[in-house]
N, C-alpha and C. Protein backbone atom coordinates (compact mmCIF):
# COMPACT_ATOMS: atom_id res chain seq x y z
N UNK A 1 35.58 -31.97 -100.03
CA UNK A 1 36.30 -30.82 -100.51
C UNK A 1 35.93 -30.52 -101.97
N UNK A 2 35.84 -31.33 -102.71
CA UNK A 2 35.32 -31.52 -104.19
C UNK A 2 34.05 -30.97 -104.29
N UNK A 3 33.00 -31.26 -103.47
CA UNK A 3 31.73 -30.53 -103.25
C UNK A 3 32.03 -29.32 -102.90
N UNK A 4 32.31 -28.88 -101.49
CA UNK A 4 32.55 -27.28 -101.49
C UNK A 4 33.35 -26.83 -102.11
N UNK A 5 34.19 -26.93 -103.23
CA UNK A 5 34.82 -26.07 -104.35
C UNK A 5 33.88 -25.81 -105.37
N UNK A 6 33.10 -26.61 -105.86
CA UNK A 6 32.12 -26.52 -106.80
C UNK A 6 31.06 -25.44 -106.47
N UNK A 7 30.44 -25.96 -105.37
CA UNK A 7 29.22 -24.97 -104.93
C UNK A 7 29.78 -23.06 -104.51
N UNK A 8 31.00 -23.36 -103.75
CA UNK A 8 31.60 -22.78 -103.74
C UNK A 8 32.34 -21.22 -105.35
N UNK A 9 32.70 -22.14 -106.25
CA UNK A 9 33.12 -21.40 -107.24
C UNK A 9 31.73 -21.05 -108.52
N UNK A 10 30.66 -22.21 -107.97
CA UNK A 10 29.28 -22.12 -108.67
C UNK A 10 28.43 -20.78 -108.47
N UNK A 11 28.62 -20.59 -106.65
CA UNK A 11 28.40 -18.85 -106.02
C UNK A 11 29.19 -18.10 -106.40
N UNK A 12 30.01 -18.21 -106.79
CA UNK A 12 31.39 -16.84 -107.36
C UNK A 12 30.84 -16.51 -108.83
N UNK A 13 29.59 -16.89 -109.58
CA UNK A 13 29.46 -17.17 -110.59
C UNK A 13 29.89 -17.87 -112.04
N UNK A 14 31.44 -18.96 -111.32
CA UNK A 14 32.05 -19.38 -112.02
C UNK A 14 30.98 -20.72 -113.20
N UNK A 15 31.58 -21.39 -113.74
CA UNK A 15 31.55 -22.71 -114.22
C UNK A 15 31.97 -23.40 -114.64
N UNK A 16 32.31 -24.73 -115.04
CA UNK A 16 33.06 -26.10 -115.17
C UNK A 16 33.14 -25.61 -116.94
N UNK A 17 34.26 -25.97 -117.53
CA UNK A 17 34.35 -25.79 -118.93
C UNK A 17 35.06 -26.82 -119.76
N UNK A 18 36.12 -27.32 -118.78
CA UNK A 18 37.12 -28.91 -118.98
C UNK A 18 36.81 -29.83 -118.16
N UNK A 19 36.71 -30.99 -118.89
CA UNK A 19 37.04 -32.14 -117.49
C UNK A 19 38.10 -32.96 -118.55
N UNK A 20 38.76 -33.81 -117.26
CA UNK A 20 39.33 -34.98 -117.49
C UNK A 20 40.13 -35.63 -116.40
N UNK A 21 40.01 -36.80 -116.58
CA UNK A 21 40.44 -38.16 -115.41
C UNK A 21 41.72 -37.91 -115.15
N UNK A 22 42.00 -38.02 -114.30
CA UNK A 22 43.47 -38.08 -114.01
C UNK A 22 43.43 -39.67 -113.56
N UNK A 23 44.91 -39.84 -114.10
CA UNK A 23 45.41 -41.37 -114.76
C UNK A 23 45.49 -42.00 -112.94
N UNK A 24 46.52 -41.08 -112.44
CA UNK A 24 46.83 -41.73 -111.21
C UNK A 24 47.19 -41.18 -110.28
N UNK A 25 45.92 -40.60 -110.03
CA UNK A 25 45.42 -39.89 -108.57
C UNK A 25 44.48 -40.55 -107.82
N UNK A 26 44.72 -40.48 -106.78
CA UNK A 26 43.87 -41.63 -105.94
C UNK A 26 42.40 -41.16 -105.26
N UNK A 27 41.37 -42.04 -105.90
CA UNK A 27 40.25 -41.66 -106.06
C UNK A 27 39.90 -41.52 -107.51
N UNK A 28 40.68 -41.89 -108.53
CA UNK A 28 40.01 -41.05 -110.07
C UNK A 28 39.35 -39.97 -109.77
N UNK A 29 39.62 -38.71 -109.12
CA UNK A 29 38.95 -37.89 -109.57
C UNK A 29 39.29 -36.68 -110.99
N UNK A 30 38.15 -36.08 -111.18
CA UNK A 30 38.89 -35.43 -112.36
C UNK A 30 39.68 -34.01 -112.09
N UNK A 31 40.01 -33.56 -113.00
CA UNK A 31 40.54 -32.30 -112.91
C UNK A 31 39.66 -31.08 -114.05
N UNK A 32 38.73 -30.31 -113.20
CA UNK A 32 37.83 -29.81 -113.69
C UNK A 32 38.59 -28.16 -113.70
N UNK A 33 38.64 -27.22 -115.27
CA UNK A 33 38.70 -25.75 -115.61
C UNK A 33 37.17 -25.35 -115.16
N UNK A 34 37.55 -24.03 -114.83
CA UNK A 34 36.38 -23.29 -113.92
C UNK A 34 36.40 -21.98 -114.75
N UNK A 35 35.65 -21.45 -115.05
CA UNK A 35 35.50 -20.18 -115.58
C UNK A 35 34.68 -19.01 -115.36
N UNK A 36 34.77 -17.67 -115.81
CA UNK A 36 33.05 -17.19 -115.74
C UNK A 36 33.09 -16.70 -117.01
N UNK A 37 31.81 -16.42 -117.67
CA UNK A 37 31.62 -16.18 -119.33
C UNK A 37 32.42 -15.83 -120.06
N UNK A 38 32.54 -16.23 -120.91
CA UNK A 38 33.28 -15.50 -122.09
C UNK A 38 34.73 -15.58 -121.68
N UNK A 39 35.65 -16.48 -120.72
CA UNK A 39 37.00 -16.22 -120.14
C UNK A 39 37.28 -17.48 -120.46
N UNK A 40 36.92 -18.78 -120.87
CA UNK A 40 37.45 -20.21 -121.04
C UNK A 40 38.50 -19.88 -121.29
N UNK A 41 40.03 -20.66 -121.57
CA UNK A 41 41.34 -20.84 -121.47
C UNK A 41 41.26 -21.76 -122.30
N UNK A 42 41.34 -21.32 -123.76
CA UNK A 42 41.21 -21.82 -124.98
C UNK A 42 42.70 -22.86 -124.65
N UNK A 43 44.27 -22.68 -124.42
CA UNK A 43 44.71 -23.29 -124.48
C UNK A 43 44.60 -24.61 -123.51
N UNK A 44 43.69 -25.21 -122.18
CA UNK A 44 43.66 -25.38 -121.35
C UNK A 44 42.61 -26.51 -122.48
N UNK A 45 41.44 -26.15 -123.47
CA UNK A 45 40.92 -27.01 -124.23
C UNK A 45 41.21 -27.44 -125.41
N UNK A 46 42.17 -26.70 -125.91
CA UNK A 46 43.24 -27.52 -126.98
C UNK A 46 43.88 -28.75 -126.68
N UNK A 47 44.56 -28.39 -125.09
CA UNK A 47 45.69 -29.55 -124.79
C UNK A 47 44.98 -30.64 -124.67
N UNK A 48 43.60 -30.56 -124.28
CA UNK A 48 42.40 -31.73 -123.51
C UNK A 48 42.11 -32.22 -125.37
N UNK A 49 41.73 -31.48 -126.13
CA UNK A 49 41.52 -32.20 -127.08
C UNK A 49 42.45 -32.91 -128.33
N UNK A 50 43.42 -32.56 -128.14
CA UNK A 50 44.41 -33.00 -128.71
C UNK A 50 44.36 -32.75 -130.14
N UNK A 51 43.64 -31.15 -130.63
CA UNK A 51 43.61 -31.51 -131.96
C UNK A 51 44.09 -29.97 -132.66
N UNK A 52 45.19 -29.56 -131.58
CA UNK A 52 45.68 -28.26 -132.25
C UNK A 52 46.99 -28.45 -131.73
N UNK A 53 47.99 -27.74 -132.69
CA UNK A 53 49.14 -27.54 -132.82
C UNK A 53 49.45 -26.78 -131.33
N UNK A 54 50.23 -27.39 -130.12
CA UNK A 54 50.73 -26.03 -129.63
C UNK A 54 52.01 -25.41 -129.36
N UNK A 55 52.45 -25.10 -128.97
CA UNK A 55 53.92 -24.49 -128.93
C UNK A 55 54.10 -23.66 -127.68
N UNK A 56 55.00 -24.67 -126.77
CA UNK A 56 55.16 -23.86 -125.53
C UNK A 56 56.65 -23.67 -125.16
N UNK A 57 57.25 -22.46 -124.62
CA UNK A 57 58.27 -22.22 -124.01
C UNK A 57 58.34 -21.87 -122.55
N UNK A 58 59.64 -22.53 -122.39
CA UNK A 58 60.05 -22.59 -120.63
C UNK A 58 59.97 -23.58 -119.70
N UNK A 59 59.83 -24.05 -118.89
CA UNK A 59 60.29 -25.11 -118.04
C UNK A 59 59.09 -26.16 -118.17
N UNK A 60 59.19 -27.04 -118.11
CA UNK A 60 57.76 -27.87 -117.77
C UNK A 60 56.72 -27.87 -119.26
N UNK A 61 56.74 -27.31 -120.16
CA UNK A 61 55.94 -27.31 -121.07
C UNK A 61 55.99 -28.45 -122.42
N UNK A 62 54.55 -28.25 -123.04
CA UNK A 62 54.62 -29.62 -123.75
C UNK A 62 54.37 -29.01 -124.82
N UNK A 63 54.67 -29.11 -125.80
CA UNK A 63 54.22 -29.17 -127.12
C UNK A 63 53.98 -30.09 -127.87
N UNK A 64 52.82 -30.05 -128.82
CA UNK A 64 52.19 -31.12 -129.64
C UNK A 64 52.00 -30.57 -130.79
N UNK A 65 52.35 -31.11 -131.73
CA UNK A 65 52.09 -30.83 -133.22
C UNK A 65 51.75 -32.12 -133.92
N UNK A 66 50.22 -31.69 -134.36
CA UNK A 66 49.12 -32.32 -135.65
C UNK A 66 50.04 -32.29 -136.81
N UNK A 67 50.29 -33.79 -137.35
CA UNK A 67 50.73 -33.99 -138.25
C UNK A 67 50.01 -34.40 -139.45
N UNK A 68 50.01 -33.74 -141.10
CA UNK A 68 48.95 -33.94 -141.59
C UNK A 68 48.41 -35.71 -141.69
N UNK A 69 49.11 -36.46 -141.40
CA UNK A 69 48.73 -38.11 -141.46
C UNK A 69 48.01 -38.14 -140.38
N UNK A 70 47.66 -37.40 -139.21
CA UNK A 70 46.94 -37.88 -138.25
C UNK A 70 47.35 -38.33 -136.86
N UNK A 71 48.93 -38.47 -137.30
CA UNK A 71 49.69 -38.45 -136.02
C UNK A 71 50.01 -37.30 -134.78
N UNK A 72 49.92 -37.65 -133.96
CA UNK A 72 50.06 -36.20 -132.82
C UNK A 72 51.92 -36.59 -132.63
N UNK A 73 52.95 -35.56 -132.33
CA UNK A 73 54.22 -35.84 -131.73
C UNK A 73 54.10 -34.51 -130.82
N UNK A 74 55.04 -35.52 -129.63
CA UNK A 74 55.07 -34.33 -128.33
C UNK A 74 56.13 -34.41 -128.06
N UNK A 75 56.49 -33.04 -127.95
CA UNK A 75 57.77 -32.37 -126.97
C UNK A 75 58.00 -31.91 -125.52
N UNK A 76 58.62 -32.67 -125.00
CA UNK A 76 58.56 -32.15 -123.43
C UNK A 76 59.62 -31.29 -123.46
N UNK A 77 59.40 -30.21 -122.33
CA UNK A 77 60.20 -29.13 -122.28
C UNK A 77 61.27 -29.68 -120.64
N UNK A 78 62.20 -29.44 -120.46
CA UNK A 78 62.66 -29.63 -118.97
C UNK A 78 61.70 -29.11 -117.97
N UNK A 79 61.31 -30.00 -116.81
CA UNK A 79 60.61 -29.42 -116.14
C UNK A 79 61.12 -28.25 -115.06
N UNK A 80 62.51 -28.07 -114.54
CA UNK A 80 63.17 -27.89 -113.68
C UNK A 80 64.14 -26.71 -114.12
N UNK A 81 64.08 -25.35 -113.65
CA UNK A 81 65.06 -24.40 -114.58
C UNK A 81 66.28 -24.93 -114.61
N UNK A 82 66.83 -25.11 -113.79
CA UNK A 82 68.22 -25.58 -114.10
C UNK A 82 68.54 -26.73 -114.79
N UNK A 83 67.87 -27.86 -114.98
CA UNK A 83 67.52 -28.83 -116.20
C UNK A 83 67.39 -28.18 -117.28
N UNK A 84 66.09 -27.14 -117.31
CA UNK A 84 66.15 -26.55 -118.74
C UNK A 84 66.91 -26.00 -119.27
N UNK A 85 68.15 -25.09 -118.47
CA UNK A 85 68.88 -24.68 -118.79
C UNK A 85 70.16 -25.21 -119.37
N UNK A 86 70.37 -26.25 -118.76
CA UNK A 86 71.56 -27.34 -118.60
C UNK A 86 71.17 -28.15 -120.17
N UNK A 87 69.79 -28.34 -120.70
CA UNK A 87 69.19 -29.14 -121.61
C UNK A 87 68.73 -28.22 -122.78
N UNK A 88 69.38 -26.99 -122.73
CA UNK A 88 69.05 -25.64 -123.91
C UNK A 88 69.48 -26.17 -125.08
N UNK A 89 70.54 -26.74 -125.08
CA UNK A 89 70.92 -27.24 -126.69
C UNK A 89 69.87 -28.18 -127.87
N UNK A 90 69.51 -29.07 -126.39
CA UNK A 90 68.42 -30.42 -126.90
C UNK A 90 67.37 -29.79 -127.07
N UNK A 91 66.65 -28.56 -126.01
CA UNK A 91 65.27 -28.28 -126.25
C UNK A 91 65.47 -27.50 -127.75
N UNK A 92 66.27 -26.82 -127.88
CA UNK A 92 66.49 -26.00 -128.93
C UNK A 92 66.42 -27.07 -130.64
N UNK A 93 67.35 -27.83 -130.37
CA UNK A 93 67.11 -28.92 -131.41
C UNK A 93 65.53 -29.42 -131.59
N UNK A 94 64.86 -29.49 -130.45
CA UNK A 94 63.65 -30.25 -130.59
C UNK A 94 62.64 -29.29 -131.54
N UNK A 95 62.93 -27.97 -130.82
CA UNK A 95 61.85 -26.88 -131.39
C UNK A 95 62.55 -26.80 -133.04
N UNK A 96 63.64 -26.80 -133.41
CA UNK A 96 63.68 -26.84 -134.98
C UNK A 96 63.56 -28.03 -135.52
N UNK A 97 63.10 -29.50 -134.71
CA UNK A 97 62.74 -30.08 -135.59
C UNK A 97 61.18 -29.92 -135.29
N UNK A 98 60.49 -29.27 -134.30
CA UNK A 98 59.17 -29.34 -134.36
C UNK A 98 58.80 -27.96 -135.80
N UNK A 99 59.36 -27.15 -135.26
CA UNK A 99 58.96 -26.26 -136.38
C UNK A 99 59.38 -26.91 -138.08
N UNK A 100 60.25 -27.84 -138.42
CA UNK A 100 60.48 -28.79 -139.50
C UNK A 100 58.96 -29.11 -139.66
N UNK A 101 58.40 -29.51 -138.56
CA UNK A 101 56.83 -30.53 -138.78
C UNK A 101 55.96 -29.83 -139.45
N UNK A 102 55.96 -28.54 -139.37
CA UNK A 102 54.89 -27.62 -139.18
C UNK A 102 54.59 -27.33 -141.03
C-alpha cells in the first residue's frame, strides 16, 4: 500500500517534502507530506523541525515555543471538543503563560 501511494501520488505530479518515524506504529513506517511545487505546508515543517515558535487554537493542537536558552516548551490543547471546552479556563491560562514566553 506504501508503494502504490507513492507511485501513485508521484503520477499526480505530487512529491515527498517531510518525513518522519513514527514512534509506535507497527512496522516503523514513516509518515511522509506530499506536495506539488511551490505548495509545501510550511507549518507541517516547522512542527518536524522543532525550531519555530507555533501557536495553535482548538481541539487537539500543540504549541511550542523557542525559548531564547534553547529550550523548546509545549502546550497541548484538549484533544476532544467537549474536553476543550470543559478545560477553557486551563487552556486559556496556558496561552497567557505561553504568550508570557514570547
Amino acid at each position: 500500500m506504501v508503494a502504490y501511494a507513492g507511485d501513485t501520488l508521484r503520477s499526480l505530479s505530487y512529491k515527498p517534502y517531510y518525513l518522519y518515524r513514527q514512534k509506535y506504529m507497527s512496522g516503523s513506517f514513516e509518515n511522509v507530506g506530499w506536495s506539488r511545487d511551490g505548495l509545501d505546508c510550511l507549518y507541517n515543517i516547522y512542527m518536524m523541525e522543532e525550531v519555530h515558535t507555533i501557536l495553535s487554537l482548538g481541539g487537539g493542537g500543540m504549541n511550542k515555543v523557542n525559548l531564547p536558552d534553547g529550550h523548546l516548551r509545549r502546550f497541548h490543547n484538549p484533544k476532544f471538543p467537549e474536553q476543550y471546552i470543559e478545560m477553557l479556563p486551563e487552556v486559556l491560562r496556558q496561552k497567557e503563560e505561553l504568550f508570557s514566553l514570547l
